[in-house]
PDB file of N, CA and C in Angstrom:
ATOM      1  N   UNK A   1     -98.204 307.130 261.066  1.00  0.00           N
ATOM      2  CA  UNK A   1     -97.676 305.921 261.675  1.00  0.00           C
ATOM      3  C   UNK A   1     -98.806 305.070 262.248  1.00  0.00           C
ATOM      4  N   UNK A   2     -99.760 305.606 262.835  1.00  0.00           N
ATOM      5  CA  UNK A   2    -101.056 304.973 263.580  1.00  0.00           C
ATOM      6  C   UNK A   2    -101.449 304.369 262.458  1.00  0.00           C
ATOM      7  N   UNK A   3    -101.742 305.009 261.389  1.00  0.00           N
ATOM      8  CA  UNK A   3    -102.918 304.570 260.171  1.00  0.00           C
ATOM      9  C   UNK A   3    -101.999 303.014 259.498  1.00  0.00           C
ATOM     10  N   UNK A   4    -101.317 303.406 259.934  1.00  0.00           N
ATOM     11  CA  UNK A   4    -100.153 302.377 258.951  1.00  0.00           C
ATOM     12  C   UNK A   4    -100.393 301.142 259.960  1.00  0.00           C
ATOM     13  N   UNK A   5    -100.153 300.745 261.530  1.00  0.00           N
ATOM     14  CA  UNK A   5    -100.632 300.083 262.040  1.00  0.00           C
ATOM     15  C   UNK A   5    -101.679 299.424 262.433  1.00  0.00           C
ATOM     16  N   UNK A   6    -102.895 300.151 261.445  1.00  0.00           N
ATOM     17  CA  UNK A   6    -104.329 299.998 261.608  1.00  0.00           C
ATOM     18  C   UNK A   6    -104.021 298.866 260.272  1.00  0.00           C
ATOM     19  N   UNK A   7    -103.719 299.743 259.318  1.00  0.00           N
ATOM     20  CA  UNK A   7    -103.999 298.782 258.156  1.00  0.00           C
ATOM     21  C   UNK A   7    -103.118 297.498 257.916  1.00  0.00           C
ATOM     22  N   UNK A   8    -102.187 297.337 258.484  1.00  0.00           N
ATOM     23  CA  UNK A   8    -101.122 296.378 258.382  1.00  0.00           C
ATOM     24  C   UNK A   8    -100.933 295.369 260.042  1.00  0.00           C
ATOM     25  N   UNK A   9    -101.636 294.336 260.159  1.00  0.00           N
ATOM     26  CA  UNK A   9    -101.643 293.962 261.334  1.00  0.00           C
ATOM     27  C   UNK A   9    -100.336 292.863 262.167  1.00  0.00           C
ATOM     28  N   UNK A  10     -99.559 293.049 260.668  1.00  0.00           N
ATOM     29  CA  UNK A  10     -98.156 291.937 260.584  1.00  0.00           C
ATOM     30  C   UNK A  10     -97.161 293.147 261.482  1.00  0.00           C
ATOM     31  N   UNK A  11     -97.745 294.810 261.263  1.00  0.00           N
ATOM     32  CA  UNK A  11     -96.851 295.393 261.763  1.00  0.00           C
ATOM     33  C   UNK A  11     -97.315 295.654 262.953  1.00  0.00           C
ATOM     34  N   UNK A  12     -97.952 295.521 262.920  1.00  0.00           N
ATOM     35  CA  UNK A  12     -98.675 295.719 264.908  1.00  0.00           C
ATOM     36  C   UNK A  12     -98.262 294.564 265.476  1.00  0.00           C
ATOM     37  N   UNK A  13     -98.391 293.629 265.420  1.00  0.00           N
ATOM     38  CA  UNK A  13     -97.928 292.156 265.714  1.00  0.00           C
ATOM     39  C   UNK A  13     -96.699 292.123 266.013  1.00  0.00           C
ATOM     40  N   UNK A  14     -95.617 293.106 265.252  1.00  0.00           N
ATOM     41  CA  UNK A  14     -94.209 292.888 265.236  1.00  0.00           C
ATOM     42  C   UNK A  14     -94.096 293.863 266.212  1.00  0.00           C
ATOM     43  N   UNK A  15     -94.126 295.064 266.162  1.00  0.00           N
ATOM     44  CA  UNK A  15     -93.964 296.124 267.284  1.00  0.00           C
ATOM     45  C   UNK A  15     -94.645 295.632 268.956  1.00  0.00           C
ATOM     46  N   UNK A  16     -95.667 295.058 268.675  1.00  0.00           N
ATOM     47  CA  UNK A  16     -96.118 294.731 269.736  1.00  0.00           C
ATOM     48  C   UNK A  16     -95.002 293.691 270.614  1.00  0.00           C
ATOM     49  N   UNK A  17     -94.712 293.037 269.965  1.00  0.00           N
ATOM     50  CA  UNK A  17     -93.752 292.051 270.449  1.00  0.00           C
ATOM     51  C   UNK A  17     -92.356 292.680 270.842  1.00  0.00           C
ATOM     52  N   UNK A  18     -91.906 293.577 269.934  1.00  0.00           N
ATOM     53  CA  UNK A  18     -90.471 294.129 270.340  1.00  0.00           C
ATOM     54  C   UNK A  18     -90.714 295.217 271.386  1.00  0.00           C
ATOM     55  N   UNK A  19     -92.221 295.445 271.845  1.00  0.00           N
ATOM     56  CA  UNK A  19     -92.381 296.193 273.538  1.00  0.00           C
ATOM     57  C   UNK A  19     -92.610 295.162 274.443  1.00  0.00           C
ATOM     58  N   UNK A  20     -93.136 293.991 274.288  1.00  0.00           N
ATOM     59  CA  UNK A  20     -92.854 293.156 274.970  1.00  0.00           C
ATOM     60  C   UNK A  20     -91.958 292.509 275.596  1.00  0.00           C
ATOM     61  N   UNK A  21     -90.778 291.961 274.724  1.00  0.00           N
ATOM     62  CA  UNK A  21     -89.620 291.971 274.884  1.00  0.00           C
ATOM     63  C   UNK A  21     -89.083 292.648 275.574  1.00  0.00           C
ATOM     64  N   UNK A  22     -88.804 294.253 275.184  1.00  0.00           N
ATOM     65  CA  UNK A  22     -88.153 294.665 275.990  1.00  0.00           C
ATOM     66  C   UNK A  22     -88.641 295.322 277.404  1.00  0.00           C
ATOM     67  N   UNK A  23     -89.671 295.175 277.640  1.00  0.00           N
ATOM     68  CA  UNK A  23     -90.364 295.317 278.644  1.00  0.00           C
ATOM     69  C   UNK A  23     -89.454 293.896 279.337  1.00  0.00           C
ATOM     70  N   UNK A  24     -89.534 292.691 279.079  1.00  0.00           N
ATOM     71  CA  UNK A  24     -89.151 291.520 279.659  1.00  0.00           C
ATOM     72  C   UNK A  24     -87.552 291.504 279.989  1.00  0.00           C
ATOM     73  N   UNK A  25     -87.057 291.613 278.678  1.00  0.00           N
ATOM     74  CA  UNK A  25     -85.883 292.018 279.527  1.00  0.00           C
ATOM     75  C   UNK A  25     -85.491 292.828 280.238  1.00  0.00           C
ATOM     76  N   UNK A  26     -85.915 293.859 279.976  1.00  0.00           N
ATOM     77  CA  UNK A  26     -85.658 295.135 281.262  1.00  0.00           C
ATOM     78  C   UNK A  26     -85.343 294.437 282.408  1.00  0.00           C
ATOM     79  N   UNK A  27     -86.259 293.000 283.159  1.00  0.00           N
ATOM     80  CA  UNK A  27     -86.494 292.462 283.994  1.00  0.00           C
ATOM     81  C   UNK A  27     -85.181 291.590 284.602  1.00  0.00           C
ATOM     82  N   UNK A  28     -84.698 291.307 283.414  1.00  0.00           N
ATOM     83  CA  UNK A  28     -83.409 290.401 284.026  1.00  0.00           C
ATOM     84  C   UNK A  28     -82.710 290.645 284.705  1.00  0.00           C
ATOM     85  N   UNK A  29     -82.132 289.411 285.368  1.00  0.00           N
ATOM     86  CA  UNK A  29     -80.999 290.070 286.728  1.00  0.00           C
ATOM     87  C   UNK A  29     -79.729 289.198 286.298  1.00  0.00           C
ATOM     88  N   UNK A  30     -78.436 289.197 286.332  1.00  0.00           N
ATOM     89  CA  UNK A  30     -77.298 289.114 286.329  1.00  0.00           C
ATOM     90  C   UNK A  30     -76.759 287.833 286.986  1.00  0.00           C
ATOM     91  N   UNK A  31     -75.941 287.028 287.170  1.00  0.00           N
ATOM     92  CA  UNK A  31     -76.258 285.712 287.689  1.00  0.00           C
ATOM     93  C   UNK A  31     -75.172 286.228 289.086  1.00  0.00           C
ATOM     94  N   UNK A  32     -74.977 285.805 289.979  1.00  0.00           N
ATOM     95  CA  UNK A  32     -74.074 286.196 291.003  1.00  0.00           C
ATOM     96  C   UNK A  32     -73.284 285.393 290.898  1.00  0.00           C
ATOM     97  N   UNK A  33     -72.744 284.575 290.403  1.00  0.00           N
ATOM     98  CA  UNK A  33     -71.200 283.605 289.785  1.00  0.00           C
ATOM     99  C   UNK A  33     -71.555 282.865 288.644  1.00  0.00           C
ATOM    100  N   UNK A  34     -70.324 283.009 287.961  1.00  0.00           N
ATOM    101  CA  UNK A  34     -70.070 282.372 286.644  1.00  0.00           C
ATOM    102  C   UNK A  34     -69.762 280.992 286.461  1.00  0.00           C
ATOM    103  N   UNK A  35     -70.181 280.525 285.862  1.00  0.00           N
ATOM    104  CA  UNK A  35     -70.214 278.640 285.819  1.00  0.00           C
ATOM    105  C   UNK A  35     -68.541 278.581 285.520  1.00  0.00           C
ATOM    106  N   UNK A  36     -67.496 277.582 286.216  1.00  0.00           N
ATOM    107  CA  UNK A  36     -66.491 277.214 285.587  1.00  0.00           C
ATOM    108  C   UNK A  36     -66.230 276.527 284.409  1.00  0.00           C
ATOM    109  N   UNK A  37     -65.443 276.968 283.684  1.00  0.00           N
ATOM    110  CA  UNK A  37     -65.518 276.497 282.125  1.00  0.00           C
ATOM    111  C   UNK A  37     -63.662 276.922 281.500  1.00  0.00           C
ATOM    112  N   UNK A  38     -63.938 275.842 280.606  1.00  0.00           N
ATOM    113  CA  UNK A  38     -62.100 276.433 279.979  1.00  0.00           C
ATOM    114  C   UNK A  38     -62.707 275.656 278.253  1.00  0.00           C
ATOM    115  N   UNK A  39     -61.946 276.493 277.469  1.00  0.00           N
ATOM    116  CA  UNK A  39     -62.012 276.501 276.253  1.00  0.00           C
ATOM    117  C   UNK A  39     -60.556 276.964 275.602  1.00  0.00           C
ATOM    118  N   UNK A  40     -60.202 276.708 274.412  1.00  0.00           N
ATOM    119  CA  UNK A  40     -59.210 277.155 273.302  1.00  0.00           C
ATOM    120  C   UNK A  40     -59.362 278.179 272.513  1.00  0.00           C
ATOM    121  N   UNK A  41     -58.924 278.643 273.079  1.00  0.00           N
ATOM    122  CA  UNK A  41     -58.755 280.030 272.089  1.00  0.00           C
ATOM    123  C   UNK A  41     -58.197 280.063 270.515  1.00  0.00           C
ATOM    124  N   UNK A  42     -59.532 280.327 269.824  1.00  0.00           N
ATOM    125  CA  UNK A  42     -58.984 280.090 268.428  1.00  0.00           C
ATOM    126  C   UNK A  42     -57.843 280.992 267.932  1.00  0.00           C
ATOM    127  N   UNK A  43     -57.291 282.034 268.672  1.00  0.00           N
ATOM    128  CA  UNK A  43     -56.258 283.140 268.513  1.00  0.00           C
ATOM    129  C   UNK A  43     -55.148 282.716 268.162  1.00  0.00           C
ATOM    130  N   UNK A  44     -54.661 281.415 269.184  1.00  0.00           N
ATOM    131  CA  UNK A  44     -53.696 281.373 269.379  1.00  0.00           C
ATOM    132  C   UNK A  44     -53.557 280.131 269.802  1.00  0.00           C
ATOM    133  N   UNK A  45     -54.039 278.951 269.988  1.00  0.00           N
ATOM    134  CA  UNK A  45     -54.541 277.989 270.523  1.00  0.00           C
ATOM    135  C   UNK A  45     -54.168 277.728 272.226  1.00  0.00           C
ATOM    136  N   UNK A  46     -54.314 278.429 273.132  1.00  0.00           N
ATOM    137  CA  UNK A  46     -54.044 278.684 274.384  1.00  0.00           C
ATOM    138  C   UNK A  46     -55.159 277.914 274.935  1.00  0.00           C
ATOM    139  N   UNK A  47     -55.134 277.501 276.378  1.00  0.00           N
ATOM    140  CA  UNK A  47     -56.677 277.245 276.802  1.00  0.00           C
ATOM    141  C   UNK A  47     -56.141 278.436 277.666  1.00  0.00           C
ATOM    142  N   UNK A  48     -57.962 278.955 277.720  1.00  0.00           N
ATOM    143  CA  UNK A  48     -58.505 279.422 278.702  1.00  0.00           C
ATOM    144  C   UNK A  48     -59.238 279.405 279.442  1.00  0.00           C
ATOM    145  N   UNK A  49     -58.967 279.505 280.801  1.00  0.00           N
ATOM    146  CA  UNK A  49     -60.309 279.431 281.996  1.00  0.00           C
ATOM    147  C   UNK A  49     -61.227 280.404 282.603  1.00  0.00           C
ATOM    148  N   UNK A  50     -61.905 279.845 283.007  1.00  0.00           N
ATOM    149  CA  UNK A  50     -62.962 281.027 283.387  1.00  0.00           C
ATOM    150  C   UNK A  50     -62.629 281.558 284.467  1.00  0.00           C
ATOM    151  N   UNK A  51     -61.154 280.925 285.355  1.00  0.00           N
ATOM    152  CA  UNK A  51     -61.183 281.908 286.200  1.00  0.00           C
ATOM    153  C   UNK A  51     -60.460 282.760 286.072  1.00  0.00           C
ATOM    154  N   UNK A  52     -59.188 282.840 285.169  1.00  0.00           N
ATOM    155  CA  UNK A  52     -58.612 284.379 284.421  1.00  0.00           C
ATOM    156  C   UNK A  52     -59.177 284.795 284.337  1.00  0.00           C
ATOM    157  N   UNK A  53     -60.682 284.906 284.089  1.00  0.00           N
ATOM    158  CA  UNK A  53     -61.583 286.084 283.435  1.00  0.00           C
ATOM    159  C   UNK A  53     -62.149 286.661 284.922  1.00  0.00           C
ATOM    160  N   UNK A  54     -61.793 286.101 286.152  1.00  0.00           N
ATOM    161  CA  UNK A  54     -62.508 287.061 287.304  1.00  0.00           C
ATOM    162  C   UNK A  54     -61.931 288.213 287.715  1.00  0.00           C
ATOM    163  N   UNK A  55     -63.479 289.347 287.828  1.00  0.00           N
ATOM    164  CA  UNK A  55     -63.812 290.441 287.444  1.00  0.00           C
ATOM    165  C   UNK A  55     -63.411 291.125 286.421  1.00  0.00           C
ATOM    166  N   UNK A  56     -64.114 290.490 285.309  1.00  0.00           N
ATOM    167  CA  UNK A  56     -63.967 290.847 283.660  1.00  0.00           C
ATOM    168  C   UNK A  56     -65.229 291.217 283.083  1.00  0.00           C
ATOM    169  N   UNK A  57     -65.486 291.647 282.146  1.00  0.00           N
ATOM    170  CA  UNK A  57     -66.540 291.683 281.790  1.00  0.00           C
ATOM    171  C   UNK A  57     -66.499 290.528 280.607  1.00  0.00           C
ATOM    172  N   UNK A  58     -66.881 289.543 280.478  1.00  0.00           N
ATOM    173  CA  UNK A  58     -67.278 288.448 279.454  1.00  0.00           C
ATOM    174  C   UNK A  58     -68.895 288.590 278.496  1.00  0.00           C
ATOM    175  N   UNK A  59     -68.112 288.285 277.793  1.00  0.00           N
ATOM    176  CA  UNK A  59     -69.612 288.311 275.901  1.00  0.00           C
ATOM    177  C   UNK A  59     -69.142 287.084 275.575  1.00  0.00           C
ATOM    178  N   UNK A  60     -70.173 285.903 275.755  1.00  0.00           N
ATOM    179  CA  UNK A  60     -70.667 284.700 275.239  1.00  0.00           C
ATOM    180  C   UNK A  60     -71.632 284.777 274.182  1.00  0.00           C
ATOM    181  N   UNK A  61     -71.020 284.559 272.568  1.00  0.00           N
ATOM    182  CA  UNK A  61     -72.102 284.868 271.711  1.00  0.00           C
ATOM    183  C   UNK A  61     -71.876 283.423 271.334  1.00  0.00           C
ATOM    184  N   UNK A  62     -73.053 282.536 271.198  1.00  0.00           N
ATOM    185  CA  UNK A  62     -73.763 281.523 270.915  1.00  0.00           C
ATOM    186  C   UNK A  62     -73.767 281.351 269.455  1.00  0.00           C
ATOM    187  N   UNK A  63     -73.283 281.119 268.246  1.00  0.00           N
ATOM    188  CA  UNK A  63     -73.277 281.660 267.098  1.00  0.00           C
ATOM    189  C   UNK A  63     -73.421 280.002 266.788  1.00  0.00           C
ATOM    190  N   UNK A  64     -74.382 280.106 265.725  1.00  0.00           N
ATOM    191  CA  UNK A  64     -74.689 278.723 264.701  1.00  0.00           C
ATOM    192  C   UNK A  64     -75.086 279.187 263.419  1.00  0.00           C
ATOM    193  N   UNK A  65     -74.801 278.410 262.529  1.00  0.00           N
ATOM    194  CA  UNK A  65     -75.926 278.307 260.747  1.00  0.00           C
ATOM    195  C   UNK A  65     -76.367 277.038 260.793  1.00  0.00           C
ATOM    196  N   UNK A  66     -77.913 277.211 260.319  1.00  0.00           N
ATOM    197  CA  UNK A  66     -78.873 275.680 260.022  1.00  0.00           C
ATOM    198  C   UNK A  66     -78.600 275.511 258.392  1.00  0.00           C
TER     199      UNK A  66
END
């Protein structure tokens, strides 16, 4: 595994970075309140608010294609 990182410096470069990272995030802290927000639920077309969701656990995935 060493020799392989000697000779290939695209893979040292890459590993190096994904200990970085998570070294960095390790670091993060949690926000102490949630921004108010309401959206439609593509389920069912309901709105929903952000404050039904208090003490929930919420996953905001950010999803795009270029």
């Amino acid at each position: 595994m060493i020799r392989s990182l000697i000779r290939n410096p695209r893979l040292t470069t890459i590993l190096a970075t994904l200990i970085s990272l998570s070294i960095y995030c390790g670091q993060a802290q949690a926000a102490s309140s949630m921004p108010t927000f309401a959206m439609t639920n593509v389920a069912n077309g309901k709105m929903v608010d952000s404050q039904s969701l208090n003490g929930k656990v919420v996953l905001i995935n950010f999803f795009t294609t270029w």
